[in-house]
N, C-alpha and C. Protein backbone atom coordinates (compact mmCIF):
# COMPACT_ATOMS: atom_id res chain seq x y z
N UNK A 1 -19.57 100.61 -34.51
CA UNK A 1 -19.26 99.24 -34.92
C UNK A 1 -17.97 98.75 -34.29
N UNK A 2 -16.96 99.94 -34.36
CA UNK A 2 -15.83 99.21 -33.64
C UNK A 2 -15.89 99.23 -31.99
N UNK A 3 -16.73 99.63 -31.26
CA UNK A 3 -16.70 99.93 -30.20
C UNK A 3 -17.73 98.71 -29.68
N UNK A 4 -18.06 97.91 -30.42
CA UNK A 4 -18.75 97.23 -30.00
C UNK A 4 -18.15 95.40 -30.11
N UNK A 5 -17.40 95.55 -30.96
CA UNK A 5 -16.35 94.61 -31.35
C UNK A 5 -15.82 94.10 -30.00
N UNK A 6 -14.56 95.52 -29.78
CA UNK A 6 -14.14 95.90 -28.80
C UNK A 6 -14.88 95.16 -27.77
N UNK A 7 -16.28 95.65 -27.47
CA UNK A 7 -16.99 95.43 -26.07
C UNK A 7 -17.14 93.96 -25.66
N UNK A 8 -17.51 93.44 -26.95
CA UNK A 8 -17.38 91.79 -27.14
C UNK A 8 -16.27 91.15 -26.64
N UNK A 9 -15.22 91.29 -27.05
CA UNK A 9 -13.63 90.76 -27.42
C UNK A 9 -13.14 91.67 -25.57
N UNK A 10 -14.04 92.57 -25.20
CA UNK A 10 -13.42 92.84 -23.46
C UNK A 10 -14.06 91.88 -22.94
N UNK A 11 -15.42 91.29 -22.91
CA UNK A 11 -16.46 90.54 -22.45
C UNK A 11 -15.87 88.53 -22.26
N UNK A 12 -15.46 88.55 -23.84
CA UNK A 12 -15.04 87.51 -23.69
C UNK A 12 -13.80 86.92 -23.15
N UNK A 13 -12.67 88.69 -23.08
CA UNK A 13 -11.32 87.73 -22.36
C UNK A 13 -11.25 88.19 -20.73
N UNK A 14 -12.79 89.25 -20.11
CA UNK A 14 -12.89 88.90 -18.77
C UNK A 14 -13.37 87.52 -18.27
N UNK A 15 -14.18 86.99 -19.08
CA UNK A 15 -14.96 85.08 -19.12
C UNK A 15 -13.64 84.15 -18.76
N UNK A 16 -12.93 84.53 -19.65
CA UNK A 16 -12.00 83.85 -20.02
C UNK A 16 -10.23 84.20 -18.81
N UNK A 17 -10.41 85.30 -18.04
CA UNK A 17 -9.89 85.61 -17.10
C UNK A 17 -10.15 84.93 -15.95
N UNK A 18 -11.80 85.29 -15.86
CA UNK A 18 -12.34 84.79 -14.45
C UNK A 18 -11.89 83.13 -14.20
N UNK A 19 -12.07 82.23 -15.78
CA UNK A 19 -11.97 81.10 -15.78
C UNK A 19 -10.73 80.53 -15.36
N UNK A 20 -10.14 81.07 -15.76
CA UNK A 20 -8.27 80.30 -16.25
C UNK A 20 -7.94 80.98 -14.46
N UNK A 21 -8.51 81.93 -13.72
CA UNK A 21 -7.78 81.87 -12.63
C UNK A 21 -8.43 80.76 -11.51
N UNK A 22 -9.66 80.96 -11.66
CA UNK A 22 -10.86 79.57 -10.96
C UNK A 22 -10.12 78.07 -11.18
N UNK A 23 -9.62 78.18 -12.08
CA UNK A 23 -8.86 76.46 -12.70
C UNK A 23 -7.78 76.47 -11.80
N UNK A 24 -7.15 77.25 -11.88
CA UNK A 24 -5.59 77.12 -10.96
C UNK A 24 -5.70 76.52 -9.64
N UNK A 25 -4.81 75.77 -9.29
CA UNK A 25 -4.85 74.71 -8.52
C UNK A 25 -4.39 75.49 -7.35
N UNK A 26 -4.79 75.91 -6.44
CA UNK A 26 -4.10 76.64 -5.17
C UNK A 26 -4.08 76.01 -4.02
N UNK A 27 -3.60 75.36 -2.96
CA UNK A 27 -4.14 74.77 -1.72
C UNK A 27 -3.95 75.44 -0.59
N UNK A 28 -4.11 77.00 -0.15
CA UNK A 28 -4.47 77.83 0.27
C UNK A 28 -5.46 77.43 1.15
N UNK A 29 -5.68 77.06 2.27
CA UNK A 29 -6.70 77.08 3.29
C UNK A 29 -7.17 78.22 3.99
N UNK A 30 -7.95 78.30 5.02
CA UNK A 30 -8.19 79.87 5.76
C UNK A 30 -7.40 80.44 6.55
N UNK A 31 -6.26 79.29 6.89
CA UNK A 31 -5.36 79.11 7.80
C UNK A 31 -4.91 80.21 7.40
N UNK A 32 -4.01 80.42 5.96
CA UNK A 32 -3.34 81.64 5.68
C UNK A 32 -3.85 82.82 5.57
N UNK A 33 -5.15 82.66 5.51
CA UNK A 33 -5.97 84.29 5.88
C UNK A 33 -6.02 84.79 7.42
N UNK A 34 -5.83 83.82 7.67
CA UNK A 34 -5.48 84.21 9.53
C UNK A 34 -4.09 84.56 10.02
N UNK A 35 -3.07 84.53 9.19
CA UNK A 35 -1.67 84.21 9.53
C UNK A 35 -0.99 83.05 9.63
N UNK A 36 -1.70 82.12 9.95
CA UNK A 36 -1.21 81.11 9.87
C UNK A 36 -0.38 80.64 8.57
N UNK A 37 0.48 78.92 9.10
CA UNK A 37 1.90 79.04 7.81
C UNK A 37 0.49 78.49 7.25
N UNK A 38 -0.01 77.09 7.95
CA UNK A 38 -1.07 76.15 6.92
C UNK A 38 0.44 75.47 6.10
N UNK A 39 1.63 74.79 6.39
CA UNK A 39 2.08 73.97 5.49
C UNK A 39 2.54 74.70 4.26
N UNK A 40 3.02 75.82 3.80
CA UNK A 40 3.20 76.35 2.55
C UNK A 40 5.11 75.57 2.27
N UNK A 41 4.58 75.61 1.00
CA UNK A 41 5.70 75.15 0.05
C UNK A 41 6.11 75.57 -1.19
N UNK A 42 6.92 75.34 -1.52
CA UNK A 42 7.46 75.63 -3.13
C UNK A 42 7.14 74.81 -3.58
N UNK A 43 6.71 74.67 -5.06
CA UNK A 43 6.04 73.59 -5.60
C UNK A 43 6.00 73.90 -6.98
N UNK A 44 7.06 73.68 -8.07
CA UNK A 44 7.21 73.94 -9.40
C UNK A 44 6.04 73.83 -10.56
N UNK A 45 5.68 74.51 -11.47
CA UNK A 45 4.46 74.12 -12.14
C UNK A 45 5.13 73.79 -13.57
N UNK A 46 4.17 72.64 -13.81
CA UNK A 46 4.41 71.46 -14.48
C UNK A 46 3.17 71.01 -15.63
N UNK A 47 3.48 70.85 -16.73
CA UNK A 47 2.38 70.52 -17.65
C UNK A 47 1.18 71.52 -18.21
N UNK A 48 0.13 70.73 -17.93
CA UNK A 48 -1.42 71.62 -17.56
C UNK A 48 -0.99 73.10 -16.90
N UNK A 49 -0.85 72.77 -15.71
CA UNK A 49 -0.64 73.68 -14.66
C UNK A 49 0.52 74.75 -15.17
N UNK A 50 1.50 74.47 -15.41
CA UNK A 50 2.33 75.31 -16.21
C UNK A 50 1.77 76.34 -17.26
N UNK A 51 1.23 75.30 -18.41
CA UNK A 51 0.25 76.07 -19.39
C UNK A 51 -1.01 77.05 -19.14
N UNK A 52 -1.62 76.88 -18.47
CA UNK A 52 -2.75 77.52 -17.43
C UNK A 52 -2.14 78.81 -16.87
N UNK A 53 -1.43 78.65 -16.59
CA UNK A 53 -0.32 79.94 -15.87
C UNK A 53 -0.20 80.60 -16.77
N UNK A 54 0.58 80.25 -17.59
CA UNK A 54 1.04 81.38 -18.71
C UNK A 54 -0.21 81.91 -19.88
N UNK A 55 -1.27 80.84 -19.98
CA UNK A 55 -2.73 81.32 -20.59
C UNK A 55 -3.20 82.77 -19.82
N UNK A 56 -3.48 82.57 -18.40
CA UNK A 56 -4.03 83.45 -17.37
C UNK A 56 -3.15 85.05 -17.84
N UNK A 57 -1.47 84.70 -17.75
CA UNK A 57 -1.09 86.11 -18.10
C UNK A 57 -1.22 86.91 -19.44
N UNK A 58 -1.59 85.77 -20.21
CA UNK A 58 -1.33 86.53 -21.55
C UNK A 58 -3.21 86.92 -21.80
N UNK A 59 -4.40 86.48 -21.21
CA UNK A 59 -5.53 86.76 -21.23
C UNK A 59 -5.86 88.10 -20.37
N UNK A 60 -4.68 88.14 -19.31
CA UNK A 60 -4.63 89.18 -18.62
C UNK A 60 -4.69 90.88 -19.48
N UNK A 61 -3.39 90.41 -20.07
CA UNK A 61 -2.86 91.13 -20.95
C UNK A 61 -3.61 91.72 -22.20
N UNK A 62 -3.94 90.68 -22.32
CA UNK A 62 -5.13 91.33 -24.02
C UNK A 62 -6.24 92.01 -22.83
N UNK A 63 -6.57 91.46 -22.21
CA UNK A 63 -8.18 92.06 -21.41
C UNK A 63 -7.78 93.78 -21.22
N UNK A 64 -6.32 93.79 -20.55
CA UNK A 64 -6.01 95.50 -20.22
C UNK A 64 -5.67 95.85 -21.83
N UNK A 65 -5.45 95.47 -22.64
CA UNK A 65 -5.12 95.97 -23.96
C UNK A 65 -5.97 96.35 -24.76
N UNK A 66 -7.63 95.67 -24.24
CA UNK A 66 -8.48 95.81 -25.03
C UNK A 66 -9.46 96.96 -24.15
N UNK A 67 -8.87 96.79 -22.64
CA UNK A 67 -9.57 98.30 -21.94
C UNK A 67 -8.98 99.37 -22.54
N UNK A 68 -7.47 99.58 -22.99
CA UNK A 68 -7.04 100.86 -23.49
C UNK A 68 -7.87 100.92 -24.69
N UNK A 69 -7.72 100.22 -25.75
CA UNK A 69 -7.93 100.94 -27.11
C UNK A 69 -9.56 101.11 -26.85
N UNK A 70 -10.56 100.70 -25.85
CA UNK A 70 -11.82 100.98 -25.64
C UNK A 70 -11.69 102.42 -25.26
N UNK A 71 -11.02 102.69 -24.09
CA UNK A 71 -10.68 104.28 -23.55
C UNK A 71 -10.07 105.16 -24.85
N UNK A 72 -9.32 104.55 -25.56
CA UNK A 72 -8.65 105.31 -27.27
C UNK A 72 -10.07 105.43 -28.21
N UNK A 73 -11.13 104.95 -28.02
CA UNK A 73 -12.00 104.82 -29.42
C UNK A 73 -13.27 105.74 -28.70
N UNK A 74 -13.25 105.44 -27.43
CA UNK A 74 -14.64 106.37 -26.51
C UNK A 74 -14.44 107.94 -27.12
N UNK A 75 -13.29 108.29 -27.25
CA UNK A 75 -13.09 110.06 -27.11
C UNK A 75 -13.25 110.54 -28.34
């Protein structure tokens, strides 16, 4: 029962990983996969974009938190 909780609650904050990084606004062209500069800048995050950021790390965070206690409950 708890291992399945668990499996849920990993399920839903990889969804929820994949999402919040897909949203992030990047303007990254192929240019920079080639070496190229492609125009890069500093560019402060602000609002939305700010919030989104700090969502992504802390979803990060529970997702590896909820792989350990899965690896703690398997044995």
């Amino acid at each position: 029962m708890k291992t399945t909780i668990i499996d849920i609650l990993q399920i839903v904050f990889g969804i929820g990983l994949i999402v919040s990084i897909l949203l992030q606004v990047r303007g990254s062209g192929l240019s920079s996969i080639f070496g190229g500069s492609g125009g890069e800048y500093f560019r402060a995050r602000r609002g939305l974009e700010k919030l989104l950021y700090y969502e992504t790390i802390i979803v990060a965070i529970l997702f590896v938190a909820t792989a350990i206690i899965s690896l703690i409950f398997i044995k």
